[in-house]
C-alpha atoms as a PDB file:
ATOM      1  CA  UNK A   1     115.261 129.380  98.834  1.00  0.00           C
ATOM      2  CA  UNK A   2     115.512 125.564  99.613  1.00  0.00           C
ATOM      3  CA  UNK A   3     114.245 123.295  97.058  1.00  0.00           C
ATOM      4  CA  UNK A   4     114.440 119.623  96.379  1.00  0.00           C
ATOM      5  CA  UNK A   5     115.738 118.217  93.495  1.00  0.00           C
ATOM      6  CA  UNK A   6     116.122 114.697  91.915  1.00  0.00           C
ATOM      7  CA  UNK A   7     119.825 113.376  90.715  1.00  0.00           C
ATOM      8  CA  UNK A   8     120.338 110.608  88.807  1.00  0.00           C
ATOM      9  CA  UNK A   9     123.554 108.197  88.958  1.00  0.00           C
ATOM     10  CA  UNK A  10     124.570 104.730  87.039  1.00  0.00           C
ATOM     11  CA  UNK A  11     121.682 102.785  86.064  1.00  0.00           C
ATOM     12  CA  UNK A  12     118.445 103.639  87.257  1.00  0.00           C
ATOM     13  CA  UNK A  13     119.540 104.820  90.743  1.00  0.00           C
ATOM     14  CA  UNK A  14     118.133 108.143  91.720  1.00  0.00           C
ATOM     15  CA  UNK A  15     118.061 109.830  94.959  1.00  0.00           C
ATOM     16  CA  UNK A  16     116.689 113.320  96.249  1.00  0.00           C
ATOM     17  CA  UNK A  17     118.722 116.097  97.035  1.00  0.00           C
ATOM     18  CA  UNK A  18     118.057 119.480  99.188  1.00  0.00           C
ATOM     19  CA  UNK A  19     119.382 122.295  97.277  1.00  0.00           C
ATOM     20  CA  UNK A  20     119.947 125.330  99.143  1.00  0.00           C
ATOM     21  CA  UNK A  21     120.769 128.986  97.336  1.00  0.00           C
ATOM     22  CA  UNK A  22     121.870 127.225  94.039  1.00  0.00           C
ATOM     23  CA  UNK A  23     120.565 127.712  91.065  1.00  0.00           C
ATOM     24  CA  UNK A  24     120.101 123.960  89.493  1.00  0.00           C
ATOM     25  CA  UNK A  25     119.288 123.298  86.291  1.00  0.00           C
ATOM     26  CA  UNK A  26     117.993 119.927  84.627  1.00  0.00           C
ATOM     27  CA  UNK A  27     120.333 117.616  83.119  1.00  0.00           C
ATOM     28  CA  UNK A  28     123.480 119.913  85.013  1.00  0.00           C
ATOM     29  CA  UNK A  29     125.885 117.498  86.963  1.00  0.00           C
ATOM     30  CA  UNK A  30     126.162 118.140  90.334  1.00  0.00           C
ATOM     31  CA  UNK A  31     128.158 117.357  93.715  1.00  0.00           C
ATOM     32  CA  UNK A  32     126.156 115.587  96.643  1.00  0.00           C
ATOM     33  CA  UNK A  33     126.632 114.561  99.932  1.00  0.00           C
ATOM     34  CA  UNK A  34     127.493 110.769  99.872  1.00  0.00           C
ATOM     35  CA  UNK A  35     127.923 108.082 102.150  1.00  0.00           C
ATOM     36  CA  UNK A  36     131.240 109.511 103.940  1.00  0.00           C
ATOM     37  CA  UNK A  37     131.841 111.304 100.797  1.00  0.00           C
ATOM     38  CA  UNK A  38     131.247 113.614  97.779  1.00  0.00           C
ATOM     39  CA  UNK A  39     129.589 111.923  94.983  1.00  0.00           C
ATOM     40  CA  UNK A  40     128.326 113.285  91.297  1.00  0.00           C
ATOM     41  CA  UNK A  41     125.245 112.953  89.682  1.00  0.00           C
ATOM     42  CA  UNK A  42     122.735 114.355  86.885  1.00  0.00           C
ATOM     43  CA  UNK A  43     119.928 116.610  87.829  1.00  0.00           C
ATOM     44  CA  UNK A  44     116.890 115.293  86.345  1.00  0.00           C
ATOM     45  CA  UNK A  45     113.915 116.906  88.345  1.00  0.00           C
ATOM     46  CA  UNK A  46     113.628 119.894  90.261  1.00  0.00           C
ATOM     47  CA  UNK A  47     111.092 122.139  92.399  1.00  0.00           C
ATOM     48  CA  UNK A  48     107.521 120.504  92.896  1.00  0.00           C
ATOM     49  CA  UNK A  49     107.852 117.869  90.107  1.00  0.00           C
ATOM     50  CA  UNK A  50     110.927 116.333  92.018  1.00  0.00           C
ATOM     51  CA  UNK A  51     109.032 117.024  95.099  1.00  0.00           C
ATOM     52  CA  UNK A  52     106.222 115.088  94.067  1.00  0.00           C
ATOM     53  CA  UNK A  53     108.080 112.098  92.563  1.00  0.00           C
ATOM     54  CA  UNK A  54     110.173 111.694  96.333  1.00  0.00           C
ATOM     55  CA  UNK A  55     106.868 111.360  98.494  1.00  0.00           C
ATOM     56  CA  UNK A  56     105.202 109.270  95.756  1.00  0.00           C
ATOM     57  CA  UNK A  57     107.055 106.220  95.311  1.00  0.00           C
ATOM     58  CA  UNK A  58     108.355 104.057  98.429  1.00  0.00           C
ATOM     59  CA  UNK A  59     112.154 104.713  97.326  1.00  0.00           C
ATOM     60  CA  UNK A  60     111.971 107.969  97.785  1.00  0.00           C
ATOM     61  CA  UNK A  61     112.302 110.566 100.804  1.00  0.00           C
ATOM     62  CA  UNK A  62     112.356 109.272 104.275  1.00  0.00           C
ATOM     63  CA  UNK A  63     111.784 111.946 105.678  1.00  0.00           C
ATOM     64  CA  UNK A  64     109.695 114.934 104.681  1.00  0.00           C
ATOM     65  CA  UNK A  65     112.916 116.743 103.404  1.00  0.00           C
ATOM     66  CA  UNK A  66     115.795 114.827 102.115  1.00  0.00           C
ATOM     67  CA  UNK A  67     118.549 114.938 105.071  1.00  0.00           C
ATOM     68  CA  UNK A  68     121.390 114.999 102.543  1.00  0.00           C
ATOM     69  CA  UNK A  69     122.493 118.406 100.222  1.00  0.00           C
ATOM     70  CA  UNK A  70     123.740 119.074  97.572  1.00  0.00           C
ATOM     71  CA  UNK A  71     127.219 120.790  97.532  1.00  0.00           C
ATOM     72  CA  UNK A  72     128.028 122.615  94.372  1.00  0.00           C
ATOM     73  CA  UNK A  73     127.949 122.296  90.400  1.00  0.00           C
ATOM     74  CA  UNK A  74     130.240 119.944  89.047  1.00  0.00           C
ATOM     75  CA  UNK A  75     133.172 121.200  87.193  1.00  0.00           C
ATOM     76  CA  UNK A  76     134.835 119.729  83.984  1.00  0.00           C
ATOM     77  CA  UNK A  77     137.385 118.111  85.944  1.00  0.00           C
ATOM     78  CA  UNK A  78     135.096 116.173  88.221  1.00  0.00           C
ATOM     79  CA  UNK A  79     133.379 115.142  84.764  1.00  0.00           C
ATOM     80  CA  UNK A  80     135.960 114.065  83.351  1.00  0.00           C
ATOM     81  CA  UNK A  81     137.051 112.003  86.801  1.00  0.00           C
ATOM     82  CA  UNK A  82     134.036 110.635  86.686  1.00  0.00           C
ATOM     83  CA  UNK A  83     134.141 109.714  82.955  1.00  0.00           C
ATOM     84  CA  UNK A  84     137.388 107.085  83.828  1.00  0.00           C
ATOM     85  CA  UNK A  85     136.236 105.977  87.216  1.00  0.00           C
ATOM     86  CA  UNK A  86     133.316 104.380  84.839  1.00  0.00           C
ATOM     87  CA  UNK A  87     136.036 103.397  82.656  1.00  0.00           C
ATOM     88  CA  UNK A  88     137.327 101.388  85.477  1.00  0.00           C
ATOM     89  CA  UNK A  89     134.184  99.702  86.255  1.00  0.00           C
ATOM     90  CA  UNK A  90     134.625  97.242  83.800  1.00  0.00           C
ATOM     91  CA  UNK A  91     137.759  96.184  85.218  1.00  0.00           C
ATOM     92  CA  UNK A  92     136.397  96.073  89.208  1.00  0.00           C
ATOM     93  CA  UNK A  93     132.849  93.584  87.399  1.00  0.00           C
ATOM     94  CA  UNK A  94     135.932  91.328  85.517  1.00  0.00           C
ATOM     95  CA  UNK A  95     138.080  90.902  88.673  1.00  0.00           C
ATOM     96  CA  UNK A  96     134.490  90.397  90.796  1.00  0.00           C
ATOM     97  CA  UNK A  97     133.593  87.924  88.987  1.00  0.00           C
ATOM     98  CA  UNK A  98     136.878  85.673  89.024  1.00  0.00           C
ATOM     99  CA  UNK A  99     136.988  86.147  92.993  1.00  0.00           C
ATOM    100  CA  UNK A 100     133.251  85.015  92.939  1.00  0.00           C
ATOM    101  CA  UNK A 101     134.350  81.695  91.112  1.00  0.00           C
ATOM    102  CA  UNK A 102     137.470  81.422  92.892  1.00  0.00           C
ATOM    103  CA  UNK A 103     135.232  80.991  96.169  1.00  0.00           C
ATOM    104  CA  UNK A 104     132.473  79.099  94.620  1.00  0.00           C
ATOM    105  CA  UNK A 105     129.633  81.468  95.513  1.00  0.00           C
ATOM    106  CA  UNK A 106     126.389  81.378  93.811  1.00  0.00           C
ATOM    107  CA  UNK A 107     125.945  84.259  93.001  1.00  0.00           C
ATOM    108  CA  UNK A 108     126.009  86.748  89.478  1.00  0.00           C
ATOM    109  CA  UNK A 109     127.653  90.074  89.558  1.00  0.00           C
ATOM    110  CA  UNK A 110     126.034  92.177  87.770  1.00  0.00           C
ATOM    111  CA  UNK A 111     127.617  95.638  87.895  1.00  0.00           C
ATOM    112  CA  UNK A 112     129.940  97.785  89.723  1.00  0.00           C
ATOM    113  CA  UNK A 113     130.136 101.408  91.052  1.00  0.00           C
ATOM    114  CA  UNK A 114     132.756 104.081  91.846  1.00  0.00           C
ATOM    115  CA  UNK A 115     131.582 106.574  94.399  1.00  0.00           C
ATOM    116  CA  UNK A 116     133.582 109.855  92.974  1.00  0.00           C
ATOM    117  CA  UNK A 117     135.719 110.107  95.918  1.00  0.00           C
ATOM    118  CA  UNK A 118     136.551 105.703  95.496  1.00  0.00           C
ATOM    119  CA  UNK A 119     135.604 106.189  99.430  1.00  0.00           C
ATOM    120  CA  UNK A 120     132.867 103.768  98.221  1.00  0.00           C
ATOM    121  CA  UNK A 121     132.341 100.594  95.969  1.00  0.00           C
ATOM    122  CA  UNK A 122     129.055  99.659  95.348  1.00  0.00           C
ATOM    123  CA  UNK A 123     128.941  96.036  93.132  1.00  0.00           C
ATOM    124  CA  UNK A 124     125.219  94.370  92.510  1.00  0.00           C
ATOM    125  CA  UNK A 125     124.960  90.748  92.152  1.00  0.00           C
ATOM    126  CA  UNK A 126     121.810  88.284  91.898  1.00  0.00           C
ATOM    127  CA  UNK A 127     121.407  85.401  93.627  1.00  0.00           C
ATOM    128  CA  UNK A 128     118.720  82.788  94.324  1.00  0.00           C
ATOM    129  CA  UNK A 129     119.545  82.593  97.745  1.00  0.00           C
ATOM    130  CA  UNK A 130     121.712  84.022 100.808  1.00  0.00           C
ATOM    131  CA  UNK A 131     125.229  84.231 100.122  1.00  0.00           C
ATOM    132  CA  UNK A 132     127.997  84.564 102.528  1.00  0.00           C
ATOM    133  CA  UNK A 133     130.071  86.753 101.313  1.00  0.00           C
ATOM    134  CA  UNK A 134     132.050  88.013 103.891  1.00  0.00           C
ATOM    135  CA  UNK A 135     135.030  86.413 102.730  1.00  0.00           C
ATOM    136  CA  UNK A 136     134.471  88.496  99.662  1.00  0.00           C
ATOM    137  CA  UNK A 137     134.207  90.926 100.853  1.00  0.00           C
ATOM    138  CA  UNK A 138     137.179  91.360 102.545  1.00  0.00           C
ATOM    139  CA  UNK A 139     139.213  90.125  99.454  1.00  0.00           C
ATOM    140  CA  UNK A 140     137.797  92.961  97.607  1.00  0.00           C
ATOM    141  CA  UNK A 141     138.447  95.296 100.340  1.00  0.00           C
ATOM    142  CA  UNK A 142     142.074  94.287 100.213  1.00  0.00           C
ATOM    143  CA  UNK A 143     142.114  94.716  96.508  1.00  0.00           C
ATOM    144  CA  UNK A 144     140.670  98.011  95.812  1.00  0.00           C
ATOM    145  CA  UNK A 145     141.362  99.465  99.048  1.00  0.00           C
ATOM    146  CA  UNK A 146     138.414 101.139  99.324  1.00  0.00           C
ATOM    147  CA  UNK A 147     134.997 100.298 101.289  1.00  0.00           C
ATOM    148  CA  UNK A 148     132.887  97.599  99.669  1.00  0.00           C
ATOM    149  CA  UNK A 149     128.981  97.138  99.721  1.00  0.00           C
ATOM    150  CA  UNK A 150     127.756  94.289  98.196  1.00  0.00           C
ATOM    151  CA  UNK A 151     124.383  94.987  96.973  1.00  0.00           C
ATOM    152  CA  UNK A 152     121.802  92.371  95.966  1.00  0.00           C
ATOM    153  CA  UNK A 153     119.213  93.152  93.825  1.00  0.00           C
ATOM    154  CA  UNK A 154     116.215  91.154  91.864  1.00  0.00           C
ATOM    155  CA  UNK A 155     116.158  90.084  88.250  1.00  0.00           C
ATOM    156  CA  UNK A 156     113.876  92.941  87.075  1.00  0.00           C
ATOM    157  CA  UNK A 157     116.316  95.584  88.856  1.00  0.00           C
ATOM    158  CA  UNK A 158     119.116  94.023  87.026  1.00  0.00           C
ATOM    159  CA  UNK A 159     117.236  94.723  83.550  1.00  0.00           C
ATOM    160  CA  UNK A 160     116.340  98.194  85.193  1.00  0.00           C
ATOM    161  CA  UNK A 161     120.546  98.788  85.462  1.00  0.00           C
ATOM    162  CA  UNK A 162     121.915  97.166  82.608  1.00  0.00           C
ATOM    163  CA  UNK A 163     119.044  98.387  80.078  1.00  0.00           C
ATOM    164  CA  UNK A 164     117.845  97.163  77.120  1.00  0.00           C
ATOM    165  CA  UNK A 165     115.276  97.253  74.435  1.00  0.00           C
ATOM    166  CA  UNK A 166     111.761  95.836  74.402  1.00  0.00           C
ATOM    167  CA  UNK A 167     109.501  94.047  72.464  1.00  0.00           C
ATOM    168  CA  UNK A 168     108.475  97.949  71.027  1.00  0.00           C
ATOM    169  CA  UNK A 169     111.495  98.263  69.808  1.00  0.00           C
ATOM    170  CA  UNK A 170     112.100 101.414  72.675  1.00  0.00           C
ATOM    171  CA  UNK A 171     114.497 101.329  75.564  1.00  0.00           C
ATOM    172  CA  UNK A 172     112.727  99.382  78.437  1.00  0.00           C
ATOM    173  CA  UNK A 173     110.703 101.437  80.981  1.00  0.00           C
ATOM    174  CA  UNK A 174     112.324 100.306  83.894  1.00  0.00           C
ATOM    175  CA  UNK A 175     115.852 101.533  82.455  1.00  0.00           C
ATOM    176  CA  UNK A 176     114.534 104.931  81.572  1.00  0.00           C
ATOM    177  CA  UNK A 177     111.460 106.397  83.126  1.00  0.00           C
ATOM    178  CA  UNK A 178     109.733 103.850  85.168  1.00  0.00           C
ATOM    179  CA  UNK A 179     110.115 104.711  88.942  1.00  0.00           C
ATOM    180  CA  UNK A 180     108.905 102.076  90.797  1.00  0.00           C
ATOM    181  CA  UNK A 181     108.539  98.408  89.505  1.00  0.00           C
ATOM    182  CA  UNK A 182     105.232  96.992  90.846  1.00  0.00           C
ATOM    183  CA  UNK A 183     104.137  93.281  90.970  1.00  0.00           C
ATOM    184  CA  UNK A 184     102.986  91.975  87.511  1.00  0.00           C
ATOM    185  CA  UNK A 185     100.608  88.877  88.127  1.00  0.00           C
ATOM    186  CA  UNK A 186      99.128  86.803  85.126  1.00  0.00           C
ATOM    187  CA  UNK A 187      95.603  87.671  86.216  1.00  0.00           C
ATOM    188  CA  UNK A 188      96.387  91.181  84.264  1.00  0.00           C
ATOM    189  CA  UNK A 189      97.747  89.394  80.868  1.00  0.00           C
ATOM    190  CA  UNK A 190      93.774  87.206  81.113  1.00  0.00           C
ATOM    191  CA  UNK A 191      91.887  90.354  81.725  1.00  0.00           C
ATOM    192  CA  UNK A 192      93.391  91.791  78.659  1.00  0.00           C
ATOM    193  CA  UNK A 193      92.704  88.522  76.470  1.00  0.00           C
ATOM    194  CA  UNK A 194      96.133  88.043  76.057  1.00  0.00           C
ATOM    195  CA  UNK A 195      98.075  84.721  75.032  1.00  0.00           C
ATOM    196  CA  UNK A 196      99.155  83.248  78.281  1.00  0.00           C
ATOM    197  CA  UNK A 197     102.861  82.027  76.398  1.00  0.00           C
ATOM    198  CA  UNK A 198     105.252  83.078  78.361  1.00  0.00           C
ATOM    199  CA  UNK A 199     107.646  83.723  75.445  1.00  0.00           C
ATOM    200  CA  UNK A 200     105.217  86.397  74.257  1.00  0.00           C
ATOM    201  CA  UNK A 201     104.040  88.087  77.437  1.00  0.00           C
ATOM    202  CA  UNK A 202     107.456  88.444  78.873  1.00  0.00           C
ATOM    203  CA  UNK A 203     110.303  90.913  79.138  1.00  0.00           C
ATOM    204  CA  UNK A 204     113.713  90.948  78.535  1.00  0.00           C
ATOM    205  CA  UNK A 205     114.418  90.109  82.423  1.00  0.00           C
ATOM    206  CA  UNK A 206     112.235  86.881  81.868  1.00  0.00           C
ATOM    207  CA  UNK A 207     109.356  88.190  83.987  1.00  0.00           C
ATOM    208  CA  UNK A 208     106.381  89.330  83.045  1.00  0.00           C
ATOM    209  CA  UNK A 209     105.956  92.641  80.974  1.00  0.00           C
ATOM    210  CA  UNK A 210     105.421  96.064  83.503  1.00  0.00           C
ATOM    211  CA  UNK A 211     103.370  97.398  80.214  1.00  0.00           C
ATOM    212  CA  UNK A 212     101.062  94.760  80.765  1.00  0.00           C
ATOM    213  CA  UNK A 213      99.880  97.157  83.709  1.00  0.00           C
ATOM    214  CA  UNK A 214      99.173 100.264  81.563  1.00  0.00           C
ATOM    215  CA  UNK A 215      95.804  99.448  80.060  1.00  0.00           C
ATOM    216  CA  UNK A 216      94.457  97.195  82.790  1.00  0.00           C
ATOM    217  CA  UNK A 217      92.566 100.003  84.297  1.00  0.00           C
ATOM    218  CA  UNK A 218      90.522 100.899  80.921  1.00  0.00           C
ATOM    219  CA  UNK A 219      89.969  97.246  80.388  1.00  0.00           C
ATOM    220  CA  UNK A 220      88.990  96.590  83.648  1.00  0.00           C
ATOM    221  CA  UNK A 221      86.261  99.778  83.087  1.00  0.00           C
ATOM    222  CA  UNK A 222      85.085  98.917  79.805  1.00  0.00           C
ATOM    223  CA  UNK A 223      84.403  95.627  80.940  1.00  0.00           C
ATOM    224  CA  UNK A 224      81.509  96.788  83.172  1.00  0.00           C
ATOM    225  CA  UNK A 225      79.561  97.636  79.817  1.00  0.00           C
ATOM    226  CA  UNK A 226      79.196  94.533  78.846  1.00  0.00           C
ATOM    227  CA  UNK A 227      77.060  91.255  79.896  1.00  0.00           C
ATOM    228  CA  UNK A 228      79.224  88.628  82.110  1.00  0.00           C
ATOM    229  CA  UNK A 229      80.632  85.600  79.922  1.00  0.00           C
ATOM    230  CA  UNK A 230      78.597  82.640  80.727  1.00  0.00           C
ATOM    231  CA  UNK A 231      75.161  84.489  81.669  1.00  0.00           C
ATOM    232  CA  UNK A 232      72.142  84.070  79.704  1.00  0.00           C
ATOM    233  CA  UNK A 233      69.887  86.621  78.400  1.00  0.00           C
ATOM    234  CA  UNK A 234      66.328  86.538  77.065  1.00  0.00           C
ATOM    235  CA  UNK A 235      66.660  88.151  73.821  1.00  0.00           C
ATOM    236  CA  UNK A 236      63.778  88.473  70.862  1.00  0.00           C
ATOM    237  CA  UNK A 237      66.021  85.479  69.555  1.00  0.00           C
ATOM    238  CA  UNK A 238      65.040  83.392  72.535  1.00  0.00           C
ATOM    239  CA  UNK A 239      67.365  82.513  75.554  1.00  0.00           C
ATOM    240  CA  UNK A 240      70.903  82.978  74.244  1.00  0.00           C
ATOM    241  CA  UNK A 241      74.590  82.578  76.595  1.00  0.00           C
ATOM    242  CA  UNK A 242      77.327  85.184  76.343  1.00  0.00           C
ATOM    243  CA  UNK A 243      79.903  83.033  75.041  1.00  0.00           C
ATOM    244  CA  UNK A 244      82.527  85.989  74.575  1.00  0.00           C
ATOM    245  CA  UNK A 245      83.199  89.259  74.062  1.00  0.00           C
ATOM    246  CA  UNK A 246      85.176  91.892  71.643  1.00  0.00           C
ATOM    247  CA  UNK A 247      85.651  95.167  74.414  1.00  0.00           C
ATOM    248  CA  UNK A 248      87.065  97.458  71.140  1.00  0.00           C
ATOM    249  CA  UNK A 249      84.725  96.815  69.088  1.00  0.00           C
ATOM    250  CA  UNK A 250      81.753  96.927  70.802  1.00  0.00           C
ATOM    251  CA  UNK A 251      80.930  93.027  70.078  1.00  0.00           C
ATOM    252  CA  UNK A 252      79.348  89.918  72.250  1.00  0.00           C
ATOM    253  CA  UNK A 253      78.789  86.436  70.721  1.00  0.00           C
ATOM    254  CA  UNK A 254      75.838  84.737  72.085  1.00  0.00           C
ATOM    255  CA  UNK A 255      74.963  80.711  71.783  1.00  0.00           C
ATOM    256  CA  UNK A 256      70.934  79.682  71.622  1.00  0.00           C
ATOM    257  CA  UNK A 257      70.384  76.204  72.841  1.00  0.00           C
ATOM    258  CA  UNK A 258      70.489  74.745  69.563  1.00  0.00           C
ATOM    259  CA  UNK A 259      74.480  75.362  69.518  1.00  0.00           C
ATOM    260  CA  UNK A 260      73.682  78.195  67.069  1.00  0.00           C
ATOM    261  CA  UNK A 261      76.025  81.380  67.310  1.00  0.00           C
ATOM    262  CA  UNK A 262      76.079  85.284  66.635  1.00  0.00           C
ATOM    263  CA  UNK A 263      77.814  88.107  66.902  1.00  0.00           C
ATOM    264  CA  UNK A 264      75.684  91.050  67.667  1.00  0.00           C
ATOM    265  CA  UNK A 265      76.812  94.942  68.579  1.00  0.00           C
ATOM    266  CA  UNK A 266      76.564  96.053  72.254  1.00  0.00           C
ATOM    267  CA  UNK A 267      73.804  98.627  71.527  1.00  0.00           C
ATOM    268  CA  UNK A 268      71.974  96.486  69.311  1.00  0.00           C
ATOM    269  CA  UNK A 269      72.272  93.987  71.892  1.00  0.00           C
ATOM    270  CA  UNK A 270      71.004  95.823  74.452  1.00  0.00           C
ATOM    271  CA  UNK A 271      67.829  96.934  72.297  1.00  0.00           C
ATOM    272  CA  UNK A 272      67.276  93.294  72.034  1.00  0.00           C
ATOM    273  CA  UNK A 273      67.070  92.460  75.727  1.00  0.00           C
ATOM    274  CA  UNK A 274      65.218  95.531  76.757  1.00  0.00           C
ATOM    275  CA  UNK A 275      62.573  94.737  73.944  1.00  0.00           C
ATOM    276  CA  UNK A 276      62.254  91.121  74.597  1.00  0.00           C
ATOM    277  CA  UNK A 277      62.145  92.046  78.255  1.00  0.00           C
ATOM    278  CA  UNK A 278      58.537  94.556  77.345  1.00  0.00           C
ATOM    279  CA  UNK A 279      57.239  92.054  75.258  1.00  0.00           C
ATOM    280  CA  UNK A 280      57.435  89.107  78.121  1.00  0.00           C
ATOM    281  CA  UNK A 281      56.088  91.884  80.740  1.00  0.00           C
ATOM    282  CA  UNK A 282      52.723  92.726  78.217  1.00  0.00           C
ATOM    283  CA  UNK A 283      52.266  89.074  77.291  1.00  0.00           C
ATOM    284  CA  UNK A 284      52.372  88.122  81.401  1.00  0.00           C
ATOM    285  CA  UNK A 285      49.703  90.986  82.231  1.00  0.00           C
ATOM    286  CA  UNK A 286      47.745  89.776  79.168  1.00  0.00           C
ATOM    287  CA  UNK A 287      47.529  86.199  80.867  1.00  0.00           C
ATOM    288  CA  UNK A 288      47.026  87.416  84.098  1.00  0.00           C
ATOM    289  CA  UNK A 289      44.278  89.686  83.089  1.00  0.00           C
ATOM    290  CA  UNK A 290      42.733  87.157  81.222  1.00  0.00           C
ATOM    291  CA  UNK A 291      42.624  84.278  84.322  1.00  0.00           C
ATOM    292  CA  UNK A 292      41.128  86.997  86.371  1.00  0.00           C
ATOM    293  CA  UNK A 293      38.377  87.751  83.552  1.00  0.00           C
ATOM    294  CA  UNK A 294      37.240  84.214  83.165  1.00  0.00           C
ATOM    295  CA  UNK A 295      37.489  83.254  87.095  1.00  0.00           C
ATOM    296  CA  UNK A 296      34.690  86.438  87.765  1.00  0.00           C
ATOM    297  CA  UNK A 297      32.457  84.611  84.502  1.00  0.00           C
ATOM    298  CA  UNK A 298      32.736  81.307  86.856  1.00  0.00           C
ATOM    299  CA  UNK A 299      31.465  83.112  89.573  1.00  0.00           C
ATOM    300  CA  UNK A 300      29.072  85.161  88.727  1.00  0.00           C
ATOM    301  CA  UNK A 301      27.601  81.707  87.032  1.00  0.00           C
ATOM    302  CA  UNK A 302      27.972  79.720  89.816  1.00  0.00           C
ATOM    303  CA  UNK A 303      25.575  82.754  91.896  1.00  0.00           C
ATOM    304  CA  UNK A 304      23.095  82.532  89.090  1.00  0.00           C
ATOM    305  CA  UNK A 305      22.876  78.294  89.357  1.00  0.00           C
ATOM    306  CA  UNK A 306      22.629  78.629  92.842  1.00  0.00           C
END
């Protein structure tokens, strides 16, 4: 029975497989279909997990099955192949990079990869703009004798392939189990009550952290507990302003007019406002009741004058 399954190659590319009456297991190495080719790769999802993870990120499947299939399980050999064809890598990036300054491109190569065949070179660069690298391209072509795709990539996919560790002292998400990377915007680092430095909200790429997108979601909903900053309430205190707000501990700091501040709990708070709240509803009837009381005496002696 057909299944899909997710293999892993250099850096964090991953692509989705159809496996057809072969039994895969995780973390086996396996031959694909490749771009006019055999390449090998680690299995590191399978059945409705790897499924899942195709159709739910936008790198994934194109198509409701992946098109290509995997071939058979690698064998020692094709391991070991493998093993010096990364070897070699280093020596493809170091040779890159002096035909890159030999041309005066503007551009950073970043990484290089051996398809296991060498039908196929794959070498990532940055760049700020559009190069033209056709020249390059056909110097390379020349010198490795194989096909050449120049692949640009962004800053934060460069951290995702070279890896790294992170202000947590872990391996960075993006290098290990972070699919997709999503737009970070600074409106997520002021939600959280974060400092706005960009030395201590940023990652090793220089961007802004991905974490900082984890915890938004509870912020955002424990937020709606608590009174807007700047509002005022009517409290048994008087009229006080929210001047600010602790979400994990349950705290708001109110201001009267006088300038005077404190820091009451959320509950307590609440108690406060719903009790002031009575009390100005009871004292309001009590006037009311009381204009209408002395408005039927004035009547009833203007009759009797009359």
């Amino acid at each position: 029975m057909a299944q899909i399954i997710e293999v892993a190659f250099k850096g964090n590319r991953r692509e989705y497989f159809l496996a057809e009456g072969e039994e895969v297991r995780l973390n086996s190495y396996v031959i694909v279909e490749a771009d006019r080719g055999e390449d090998l790769g680690r299995v590191t999802a399978t059945g409705a997990i790897a499924e899942r993870k195709c159709q739910g990120c936008s790198s994934g499947c194109a198509a409701p099955v992946p098109e290509r299939k995997l071939l058979r399980l690698a064998t020692p050999a094709e391991i070991e192949r493998k093993q010096e064809l990364r070897a070699d890598e280093d020596r493809v990036r170091r040779i890159t990079r002096e035909r890159v300054l030999q041309l005066g491109l503007k551009m950073k190569v970043t990484d290089a990869e051996w398809q296991l065949d060498r039908n196929k070179l794959i070498i990532y660069f940055t760049a700020e703009r559009r190069v033209d690298f056709r020249e390059l391209v056909r110097d390379l072509a020349r010198t490795f004798r194989s096909r050449i795709e120049l692949r640009q990539i962004g800053i934060r996919d460069e951290a995702a392939l070279l890896g790294g560790i992170g202000r947590c002292g872990r391996e960075l998400c993006c290098s290990t189990w972070l699919r997709e990377l999503k737009p970070v915007s600074l409106q997520l680092a002021k939600d959280q009550r974060l400092s706005l430095n960009p030395a201590q909200i940023s990652g090793c790429c220089g961007r802004l952290m991905c974490c900082l997108t984890y915890e938004h979601d509870a912020y955002l909903q424990a937020r709606k507990k608590f009174p807007r900053e700047g509002k005022t309430l009517v409290t048994l205190h008087g009229k006080e302003k929210v001047v600010g707000i602790d979400i994990w501990r349950e705290l708001v700091v109110l201001r009267d007019d006088d300038g005077n501040r404190r820091t009451v709990e959320l509950a307590e708070l609440r108690a406060e406002v719903a009790r002031a709240g009575s009390g100005e509803n009871a004292s309001e009837r009590g006037r009311i009741d009381n204009g209408r009381g002395s408005g039927r005496g004035n009547g009833k002696g203007r009759d009797t004058s009359e």
